[in-house]
C-alpha atoms as a PDB file:
ATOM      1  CA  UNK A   1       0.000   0.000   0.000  1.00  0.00           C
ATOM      2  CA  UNK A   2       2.935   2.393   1.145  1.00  0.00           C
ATOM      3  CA  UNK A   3       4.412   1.560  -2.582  1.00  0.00           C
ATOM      4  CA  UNK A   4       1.483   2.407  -4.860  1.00  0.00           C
ATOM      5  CA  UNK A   5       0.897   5.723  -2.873  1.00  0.00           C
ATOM      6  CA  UNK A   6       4.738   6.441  -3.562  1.00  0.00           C
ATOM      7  CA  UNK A   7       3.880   5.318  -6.999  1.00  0.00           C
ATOM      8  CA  UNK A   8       0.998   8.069  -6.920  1.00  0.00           C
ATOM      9  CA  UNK A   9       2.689  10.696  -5.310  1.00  0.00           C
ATOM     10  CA  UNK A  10       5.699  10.374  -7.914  1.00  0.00           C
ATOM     11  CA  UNK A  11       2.922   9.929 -10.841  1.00  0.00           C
ATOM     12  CA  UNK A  12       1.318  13.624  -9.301  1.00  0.00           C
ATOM     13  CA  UNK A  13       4.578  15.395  -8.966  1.00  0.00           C
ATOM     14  CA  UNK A  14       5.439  14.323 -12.481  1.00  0.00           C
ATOM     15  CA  UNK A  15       2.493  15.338 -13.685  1.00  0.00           C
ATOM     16  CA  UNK A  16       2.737  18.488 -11.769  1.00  0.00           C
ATOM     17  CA  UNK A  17       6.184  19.479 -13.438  1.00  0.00           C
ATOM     18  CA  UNK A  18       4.183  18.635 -16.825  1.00  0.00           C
ATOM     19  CA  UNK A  19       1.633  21.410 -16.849  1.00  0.00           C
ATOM     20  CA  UNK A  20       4.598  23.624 -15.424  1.00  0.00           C
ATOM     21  CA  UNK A  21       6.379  23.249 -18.757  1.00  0.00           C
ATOM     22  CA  UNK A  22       6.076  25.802 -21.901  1.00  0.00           C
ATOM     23  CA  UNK A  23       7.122  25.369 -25.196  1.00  0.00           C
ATOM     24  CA  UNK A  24      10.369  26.224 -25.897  1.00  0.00           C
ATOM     25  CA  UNK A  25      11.534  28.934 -28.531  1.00  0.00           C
ATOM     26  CA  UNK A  26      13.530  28.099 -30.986  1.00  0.00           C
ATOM     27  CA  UNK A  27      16.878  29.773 -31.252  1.00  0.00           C
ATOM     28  CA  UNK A  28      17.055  31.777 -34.545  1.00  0.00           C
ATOM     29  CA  UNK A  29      18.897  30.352 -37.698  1.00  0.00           C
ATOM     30  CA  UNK A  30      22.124  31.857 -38.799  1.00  0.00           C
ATOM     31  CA  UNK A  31      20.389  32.969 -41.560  1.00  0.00           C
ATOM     32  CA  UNK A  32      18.027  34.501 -39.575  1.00  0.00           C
ATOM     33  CA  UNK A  33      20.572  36.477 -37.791  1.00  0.00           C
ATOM     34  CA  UNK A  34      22.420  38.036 -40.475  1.00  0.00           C
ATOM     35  CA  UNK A  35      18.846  38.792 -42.308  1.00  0.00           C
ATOM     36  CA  UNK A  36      18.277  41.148 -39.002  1.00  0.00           C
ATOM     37  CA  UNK A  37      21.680  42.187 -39.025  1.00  0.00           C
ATOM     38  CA  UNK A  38      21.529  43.303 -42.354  1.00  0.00           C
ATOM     39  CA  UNK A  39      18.538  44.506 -42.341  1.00  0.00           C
ATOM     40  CA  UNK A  40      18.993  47.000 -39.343  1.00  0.00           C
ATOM     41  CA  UNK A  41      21.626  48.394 -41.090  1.00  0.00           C
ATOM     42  CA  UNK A  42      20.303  48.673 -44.754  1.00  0.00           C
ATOM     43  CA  UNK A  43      18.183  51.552 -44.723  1.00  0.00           C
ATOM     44  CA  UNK A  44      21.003  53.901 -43.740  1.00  0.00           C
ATOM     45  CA  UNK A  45      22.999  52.552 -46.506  1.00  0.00           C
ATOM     46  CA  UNK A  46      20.390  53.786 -48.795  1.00  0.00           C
ATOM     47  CA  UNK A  47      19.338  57.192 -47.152  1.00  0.00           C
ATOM     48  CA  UNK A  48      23.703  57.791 -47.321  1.00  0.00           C
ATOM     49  CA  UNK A  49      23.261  57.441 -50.813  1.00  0.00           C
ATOM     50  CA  UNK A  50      26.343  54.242 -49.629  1.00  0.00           C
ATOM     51  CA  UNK A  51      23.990  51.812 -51.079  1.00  0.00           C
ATOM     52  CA  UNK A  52      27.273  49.434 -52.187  1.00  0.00           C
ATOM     53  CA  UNK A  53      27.833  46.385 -50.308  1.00  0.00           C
ATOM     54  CA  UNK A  54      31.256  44.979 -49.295  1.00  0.00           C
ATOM     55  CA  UNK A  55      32.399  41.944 -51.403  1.00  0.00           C
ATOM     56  CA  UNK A  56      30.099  38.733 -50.164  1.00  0.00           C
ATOM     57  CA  UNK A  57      33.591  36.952 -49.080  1.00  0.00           C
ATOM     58  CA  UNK A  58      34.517  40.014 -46.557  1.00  0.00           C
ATOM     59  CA  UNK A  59      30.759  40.315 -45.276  1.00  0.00           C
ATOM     60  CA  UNK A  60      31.029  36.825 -44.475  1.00  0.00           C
ATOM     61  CA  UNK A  61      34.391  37.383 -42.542  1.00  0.00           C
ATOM     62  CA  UNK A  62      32.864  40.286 -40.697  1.00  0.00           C
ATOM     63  CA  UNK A  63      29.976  38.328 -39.154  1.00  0.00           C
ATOM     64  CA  UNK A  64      31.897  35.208 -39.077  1.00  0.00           C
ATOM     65  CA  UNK A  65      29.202  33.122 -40.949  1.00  0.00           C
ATOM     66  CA  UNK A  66      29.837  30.869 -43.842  1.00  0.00           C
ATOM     67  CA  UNK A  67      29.524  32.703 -47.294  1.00  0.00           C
ATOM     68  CA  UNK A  68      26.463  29.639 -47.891  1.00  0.00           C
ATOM     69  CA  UNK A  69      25.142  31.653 -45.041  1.00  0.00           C
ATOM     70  CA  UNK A  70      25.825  35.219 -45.892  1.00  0.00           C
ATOM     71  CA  UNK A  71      24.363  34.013 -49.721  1.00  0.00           C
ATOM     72  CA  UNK A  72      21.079  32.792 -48.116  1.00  0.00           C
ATOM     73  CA  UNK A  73      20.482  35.716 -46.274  1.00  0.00           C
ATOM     74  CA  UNK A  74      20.866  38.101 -48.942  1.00  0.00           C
ATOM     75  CA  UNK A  75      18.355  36.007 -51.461  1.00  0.00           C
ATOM     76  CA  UNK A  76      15.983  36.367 -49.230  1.00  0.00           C
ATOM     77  CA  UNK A  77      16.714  40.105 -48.087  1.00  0.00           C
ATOM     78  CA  UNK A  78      16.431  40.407 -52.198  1.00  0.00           C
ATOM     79  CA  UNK A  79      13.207  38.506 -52.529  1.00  0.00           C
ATOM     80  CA  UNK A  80      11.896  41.445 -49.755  1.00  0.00           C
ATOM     81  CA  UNK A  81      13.276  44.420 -51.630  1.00  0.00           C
ATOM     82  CA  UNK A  82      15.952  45.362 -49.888  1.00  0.00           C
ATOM     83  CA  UNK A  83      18.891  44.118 -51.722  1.00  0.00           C
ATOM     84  CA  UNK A  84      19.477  43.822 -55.271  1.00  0.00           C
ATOM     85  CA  UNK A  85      22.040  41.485 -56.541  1.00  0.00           C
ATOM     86  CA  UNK A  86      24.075  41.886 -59.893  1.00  0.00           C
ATOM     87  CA  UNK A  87      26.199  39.157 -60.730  1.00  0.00           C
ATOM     88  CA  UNK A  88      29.451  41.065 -61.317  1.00  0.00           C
ATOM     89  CA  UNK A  89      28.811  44.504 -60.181  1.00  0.00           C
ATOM     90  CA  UNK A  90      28.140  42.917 -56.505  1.00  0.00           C
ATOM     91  CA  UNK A  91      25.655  43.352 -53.802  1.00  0.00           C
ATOM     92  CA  UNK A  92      23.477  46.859 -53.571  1.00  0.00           C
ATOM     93  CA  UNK A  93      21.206  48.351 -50.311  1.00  0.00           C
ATOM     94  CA  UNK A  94      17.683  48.936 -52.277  1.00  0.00           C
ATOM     95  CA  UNK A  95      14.863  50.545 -50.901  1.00  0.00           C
ATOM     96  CA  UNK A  96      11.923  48.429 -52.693  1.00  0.00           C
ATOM     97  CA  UNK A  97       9.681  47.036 -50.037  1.00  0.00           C
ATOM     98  CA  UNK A  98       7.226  47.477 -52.089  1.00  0.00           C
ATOM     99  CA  UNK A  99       7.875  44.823 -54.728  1.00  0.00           C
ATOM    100  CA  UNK A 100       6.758  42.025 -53.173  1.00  0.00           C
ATOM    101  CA  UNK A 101       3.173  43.331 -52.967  1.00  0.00           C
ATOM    102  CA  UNK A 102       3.836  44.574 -56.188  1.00  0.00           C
ATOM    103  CA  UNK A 103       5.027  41.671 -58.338  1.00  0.00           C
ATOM    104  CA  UNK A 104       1.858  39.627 -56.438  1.00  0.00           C
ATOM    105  CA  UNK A 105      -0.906  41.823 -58.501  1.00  0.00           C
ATOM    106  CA  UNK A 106      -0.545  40.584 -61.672  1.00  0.00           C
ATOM    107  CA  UNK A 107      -0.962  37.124 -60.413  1.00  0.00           C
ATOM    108  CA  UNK A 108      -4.016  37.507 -58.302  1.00  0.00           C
ATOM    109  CA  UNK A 109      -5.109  39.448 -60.631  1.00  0.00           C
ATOM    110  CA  UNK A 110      -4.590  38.533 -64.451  1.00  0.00           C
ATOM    111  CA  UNK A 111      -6.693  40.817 -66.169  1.00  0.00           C
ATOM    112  CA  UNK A 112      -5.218  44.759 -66.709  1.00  0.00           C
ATOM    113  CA  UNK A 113      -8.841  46.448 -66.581  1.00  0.00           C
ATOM    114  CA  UNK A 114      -9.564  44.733 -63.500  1.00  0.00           C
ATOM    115  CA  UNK A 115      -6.092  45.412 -61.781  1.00  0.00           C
ATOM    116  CA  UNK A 116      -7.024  48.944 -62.544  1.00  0.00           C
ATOM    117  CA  UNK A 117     -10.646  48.894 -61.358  1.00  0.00           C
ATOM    118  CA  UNK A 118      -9.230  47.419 -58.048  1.00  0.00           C
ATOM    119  CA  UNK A 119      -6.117  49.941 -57.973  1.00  0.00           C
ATOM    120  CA  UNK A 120      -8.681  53.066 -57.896  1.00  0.00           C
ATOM    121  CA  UNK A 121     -10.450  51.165 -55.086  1.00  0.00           C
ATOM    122  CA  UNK A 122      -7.754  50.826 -52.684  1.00  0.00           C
ATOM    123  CA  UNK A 123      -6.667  54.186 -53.600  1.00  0.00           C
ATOM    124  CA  UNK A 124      -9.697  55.757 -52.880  1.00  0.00           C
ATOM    125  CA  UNK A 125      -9.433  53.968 -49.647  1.00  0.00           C
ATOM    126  CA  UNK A 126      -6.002  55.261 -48.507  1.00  0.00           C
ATOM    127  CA  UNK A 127      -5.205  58.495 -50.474  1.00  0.00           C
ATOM    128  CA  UNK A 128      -7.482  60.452 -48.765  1.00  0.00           C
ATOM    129  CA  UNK A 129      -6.484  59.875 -45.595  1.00  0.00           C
ATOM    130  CA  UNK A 130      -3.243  60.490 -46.468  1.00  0.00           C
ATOM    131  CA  UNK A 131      -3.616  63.725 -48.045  1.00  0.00           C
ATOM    132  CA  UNK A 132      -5.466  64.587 -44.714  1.00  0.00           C
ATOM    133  CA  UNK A 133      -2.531  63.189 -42.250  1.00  0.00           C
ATOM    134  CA  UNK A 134      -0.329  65.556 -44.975  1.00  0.00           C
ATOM    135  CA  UNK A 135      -2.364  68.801 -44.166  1.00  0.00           C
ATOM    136  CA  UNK A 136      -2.071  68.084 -40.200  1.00  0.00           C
ATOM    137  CA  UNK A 137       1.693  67.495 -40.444  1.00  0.00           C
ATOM    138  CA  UNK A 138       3.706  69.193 -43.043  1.00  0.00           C
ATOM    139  CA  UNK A 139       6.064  71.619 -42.467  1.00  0.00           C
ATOM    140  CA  UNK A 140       6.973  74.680 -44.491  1.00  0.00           C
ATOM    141  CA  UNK A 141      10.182  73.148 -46.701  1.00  0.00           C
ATOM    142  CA  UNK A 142       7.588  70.298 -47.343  1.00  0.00           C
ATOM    143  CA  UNK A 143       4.691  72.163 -49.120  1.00  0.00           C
ATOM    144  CA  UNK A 144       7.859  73.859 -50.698  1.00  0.00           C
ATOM    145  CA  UNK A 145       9.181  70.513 -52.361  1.00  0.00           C
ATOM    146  CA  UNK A 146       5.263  69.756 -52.973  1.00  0.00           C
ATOM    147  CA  UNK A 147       5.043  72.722 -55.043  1.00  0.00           C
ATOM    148  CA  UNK A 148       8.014  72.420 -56.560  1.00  0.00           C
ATOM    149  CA  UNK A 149       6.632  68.984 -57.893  1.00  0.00           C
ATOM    150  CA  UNK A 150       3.090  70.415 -59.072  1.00  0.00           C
ATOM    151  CA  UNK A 151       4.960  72.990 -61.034  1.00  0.00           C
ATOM    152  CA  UNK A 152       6.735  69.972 -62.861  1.00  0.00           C
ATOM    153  CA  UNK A 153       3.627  68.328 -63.430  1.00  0.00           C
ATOM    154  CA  UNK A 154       2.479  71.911 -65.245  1.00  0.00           C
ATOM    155  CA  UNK A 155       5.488  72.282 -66.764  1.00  0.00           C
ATOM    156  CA  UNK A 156       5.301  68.650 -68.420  1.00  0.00           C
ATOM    157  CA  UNK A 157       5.842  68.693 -72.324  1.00  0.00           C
ATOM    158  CA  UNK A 158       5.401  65.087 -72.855  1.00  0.00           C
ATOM    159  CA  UNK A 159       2.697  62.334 -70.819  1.00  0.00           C
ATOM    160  CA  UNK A 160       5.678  60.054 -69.198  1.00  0.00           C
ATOM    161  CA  UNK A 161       6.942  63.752 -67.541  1.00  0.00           C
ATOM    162  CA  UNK A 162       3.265  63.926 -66.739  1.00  0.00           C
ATOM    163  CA  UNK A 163       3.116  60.857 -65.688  1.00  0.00           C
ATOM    164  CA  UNK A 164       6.337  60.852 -63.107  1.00  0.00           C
ATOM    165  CA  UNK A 165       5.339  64.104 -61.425  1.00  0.00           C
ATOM    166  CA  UNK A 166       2.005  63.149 -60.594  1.00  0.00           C
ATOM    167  CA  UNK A 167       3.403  59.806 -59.090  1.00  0.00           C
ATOM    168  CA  UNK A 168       5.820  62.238 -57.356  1.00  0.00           C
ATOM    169  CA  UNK A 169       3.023  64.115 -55.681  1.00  0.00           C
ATOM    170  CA  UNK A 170       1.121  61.814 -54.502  1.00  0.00           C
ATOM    171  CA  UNK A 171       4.773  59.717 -52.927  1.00  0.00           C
ATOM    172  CA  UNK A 172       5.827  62.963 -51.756  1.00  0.00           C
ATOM    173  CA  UNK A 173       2.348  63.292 -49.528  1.00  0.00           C
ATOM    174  CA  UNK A 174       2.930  60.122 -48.695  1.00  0.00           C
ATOM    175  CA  UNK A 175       5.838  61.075 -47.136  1.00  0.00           C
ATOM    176  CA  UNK A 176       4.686  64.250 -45.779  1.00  0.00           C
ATOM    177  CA  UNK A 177       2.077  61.785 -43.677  1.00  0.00           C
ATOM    178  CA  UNK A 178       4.775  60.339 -41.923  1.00  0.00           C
ATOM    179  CA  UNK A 179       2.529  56.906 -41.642  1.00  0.00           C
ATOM    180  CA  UNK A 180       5.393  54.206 -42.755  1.00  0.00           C
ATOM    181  CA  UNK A 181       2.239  51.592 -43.479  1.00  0.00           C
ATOM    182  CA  UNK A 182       0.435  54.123 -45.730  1.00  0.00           C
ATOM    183  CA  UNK A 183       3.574  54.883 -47.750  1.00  0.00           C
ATOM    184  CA  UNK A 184       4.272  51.173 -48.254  1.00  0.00           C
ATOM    185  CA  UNK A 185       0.687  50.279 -49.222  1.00  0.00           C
ATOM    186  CA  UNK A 186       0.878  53.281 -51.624  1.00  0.00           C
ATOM    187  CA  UNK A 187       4.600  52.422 -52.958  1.00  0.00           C
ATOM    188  CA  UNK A 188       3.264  48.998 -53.895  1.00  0.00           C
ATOM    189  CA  UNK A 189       0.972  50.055 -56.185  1.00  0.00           C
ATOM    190  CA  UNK A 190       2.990  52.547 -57.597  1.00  0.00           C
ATOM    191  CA  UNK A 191       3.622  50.493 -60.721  1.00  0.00           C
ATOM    192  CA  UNK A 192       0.526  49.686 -61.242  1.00  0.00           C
ATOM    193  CA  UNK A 193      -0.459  53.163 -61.027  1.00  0.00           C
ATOM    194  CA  UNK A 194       1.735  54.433 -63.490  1.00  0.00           C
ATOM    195  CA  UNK A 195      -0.226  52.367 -66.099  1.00  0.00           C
ATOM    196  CA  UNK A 196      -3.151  53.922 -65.090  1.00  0.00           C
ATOM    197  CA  UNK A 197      -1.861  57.496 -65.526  1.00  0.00           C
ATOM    198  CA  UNK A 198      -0.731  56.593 -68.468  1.00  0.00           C
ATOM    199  CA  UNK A 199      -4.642  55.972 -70.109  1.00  0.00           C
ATOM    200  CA  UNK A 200      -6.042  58.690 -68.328  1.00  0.00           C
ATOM    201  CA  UNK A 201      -3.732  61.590 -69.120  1.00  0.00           C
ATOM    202  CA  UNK A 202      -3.833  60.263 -72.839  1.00  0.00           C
ATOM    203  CA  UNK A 203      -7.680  60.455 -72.385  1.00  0.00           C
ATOM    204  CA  UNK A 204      -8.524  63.529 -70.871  1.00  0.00           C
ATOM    205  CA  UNK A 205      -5.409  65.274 -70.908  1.00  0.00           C
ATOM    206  CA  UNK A 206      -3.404  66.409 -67.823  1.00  0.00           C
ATOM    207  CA  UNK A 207      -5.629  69.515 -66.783  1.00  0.00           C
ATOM    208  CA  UNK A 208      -7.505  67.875 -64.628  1.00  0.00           C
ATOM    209  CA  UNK A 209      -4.792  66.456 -62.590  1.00  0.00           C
ATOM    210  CA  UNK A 210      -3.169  70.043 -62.470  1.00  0.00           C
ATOM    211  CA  UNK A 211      -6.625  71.153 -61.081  1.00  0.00           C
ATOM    212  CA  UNK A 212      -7.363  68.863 -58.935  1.00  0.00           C
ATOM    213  CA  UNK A 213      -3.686  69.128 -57.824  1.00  0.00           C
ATOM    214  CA  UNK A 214      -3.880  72.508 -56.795  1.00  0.00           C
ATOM    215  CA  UNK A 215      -6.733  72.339 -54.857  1.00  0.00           C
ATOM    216  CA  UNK A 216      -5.315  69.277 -52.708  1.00  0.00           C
ATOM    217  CA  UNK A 217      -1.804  71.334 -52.630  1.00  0.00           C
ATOM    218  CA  UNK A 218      -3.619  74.824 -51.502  1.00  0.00           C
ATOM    219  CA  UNK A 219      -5.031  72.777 -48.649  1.00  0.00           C
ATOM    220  CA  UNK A 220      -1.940  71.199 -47.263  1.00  0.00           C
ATOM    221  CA  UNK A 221      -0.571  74.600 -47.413  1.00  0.00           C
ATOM    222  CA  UNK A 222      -3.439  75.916 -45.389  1.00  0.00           C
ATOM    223  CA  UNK A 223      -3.412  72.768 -43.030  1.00  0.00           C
ATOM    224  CA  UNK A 224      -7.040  72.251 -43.367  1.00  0.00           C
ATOM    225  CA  UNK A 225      -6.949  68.571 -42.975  1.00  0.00           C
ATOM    226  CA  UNK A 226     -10.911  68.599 -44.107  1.00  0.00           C
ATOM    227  CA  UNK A 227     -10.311  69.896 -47.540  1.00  0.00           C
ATOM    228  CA  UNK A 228      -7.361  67.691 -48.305  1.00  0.00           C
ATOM    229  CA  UNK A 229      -9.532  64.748 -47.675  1.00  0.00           C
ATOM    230  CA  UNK A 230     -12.312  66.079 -49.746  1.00  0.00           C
ATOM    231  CA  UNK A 231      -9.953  67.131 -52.569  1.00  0.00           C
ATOM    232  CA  UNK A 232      -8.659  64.065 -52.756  1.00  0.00           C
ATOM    233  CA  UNK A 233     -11.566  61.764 -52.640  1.00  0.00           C
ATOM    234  CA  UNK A 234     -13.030  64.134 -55.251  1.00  0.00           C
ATOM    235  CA  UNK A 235      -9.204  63.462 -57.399  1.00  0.00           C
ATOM    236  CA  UNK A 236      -9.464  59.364 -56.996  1.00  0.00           C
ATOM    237  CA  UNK A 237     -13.541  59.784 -58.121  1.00  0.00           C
ATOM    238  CA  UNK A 238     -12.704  61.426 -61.070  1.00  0.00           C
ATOM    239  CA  UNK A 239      -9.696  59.250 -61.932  1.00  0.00           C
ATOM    240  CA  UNK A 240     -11.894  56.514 -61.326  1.00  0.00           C
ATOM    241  CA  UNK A 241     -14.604  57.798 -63.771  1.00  0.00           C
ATOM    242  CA  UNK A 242     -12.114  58.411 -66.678  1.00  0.00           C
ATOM    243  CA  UNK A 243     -11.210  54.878 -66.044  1.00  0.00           C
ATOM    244  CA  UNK A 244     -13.972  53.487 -66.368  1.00  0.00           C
ATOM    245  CA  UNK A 245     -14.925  55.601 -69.231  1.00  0.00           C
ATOM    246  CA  UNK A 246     -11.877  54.341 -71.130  1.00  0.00           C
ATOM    247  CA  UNK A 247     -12.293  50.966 -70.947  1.00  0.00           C
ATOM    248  CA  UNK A 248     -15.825  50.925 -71.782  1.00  0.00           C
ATOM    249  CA  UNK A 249     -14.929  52.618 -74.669  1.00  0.00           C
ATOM    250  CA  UNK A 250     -12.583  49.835 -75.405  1.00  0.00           C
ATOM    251  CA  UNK A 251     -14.962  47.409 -75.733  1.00  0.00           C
END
């Protein structure tokens, strides 16, 4: 009897140090580790303007990793835009978090006129809002360089010039908005966006733009967060309207 109470009271501490147990973490891979340590270090490569890597053998010295390692880790730091690789020019700090996001649309989404249907949604979703965060927080040298960019956009003798410095205003209130997730989301369809410029400046003509332009520009000047929204919801309805007006026409 003494025994299989012994037995029992070994059985319930056992099972006591059970449910006392968590899962353990795994320690991260090498690969892991130089990905962060990279990574950390990457964006000030590219806001230097340094955006040249040391040779891959030297790098691998440095963090005393294998160069299979060091190889790995950059792939993937490619794959997620923030490396590009050139066999025999070396390794280069990018800035393209974007392309991921990017390179995915035309795979989820096969079809150019519905890409483009799609693209005016989401940007009627986020442009606004960052056109309003852009009226609460820019600073004088900002609506400066904003300016500066609309008077580009007017200046414009052919549709690519157009094209660039309306992509340039709307990145540069982006960045004005100081809201990293907006300015990604807005990066990655970039691309796609440029194609879209592309059919309606050729369609209507680049007036519009320049109007609606100045109206969001005279707001963010006057910090009235309000109007900013409303002239850019207004700018991404019209857009969407010449669009749609466009492709009808197509077929």
């Amino acid at each position: 009897m003494k025994e299989f109470t012994a037995q029992i009271t070994i059985g319930m501490t056992s099972y006591q140090l059970l449910m006392t147990l968590s899962p353990l973490k795994s320690a991260p891979s090498l690969v892991d580790q130089v990905c962060s340590r990279l990574a950390r270090q990457l964006r000030d490569e590219v806001e230097s303007g340094n955006g040249r890597l040391p040779p891959e053998r030297l790098m691998a010295e440095r963090l005393g990793v294998s160069r299979t390692v060091l190889r790995e880790a950059t792939k993937r730091l490619e794959l997620q835009g923030l490396l590009e690789i050139r066999h025999g020019s070396g390794i280069r700090a990018v800035n393209r978090l974007h392309k991921p996001l990017s390179g995915s649309l035309s795979l989820l989404l096969p079809e150019l006129s519905e890409r483009l249907r799609q693209l005016n949604e989401a940007r009627a979703a986020i442009e606004p809002e960052i056109a309003k965060q852009a009226a609460l927080k820019a600073k004088t040298a900002d609506v400066k360089q904003l300016r500066s960019i609309h008077e580009r956009l007017v200046a414009a003798e052919t549709h690519d010039e157009a094209v660039e410095a309306d992509i340039d205003f709307h990145r540069t209130l982006a960045r004005i908005a100081s809201n990293e997730i907006l300015k990604l989301m807005l990066e990655s369809l970039a691309d796609l966006g440029r194609e879209s410029r592309r059919i309606t400046i050729s369609n209507v003509g680049r007036q519009r733009a320049i109007d609606h332009h100045t109206a969001i520009l005279s707001a963010v000047a006057a910090h009235d967060a309000p109007a900013a929204a409303k002239a850019m919801k207004h700018h991404m309805d019209e857009a969407a309207r010449d669009l749609a007006a466009k492709t009808k026409a197509k077929r």
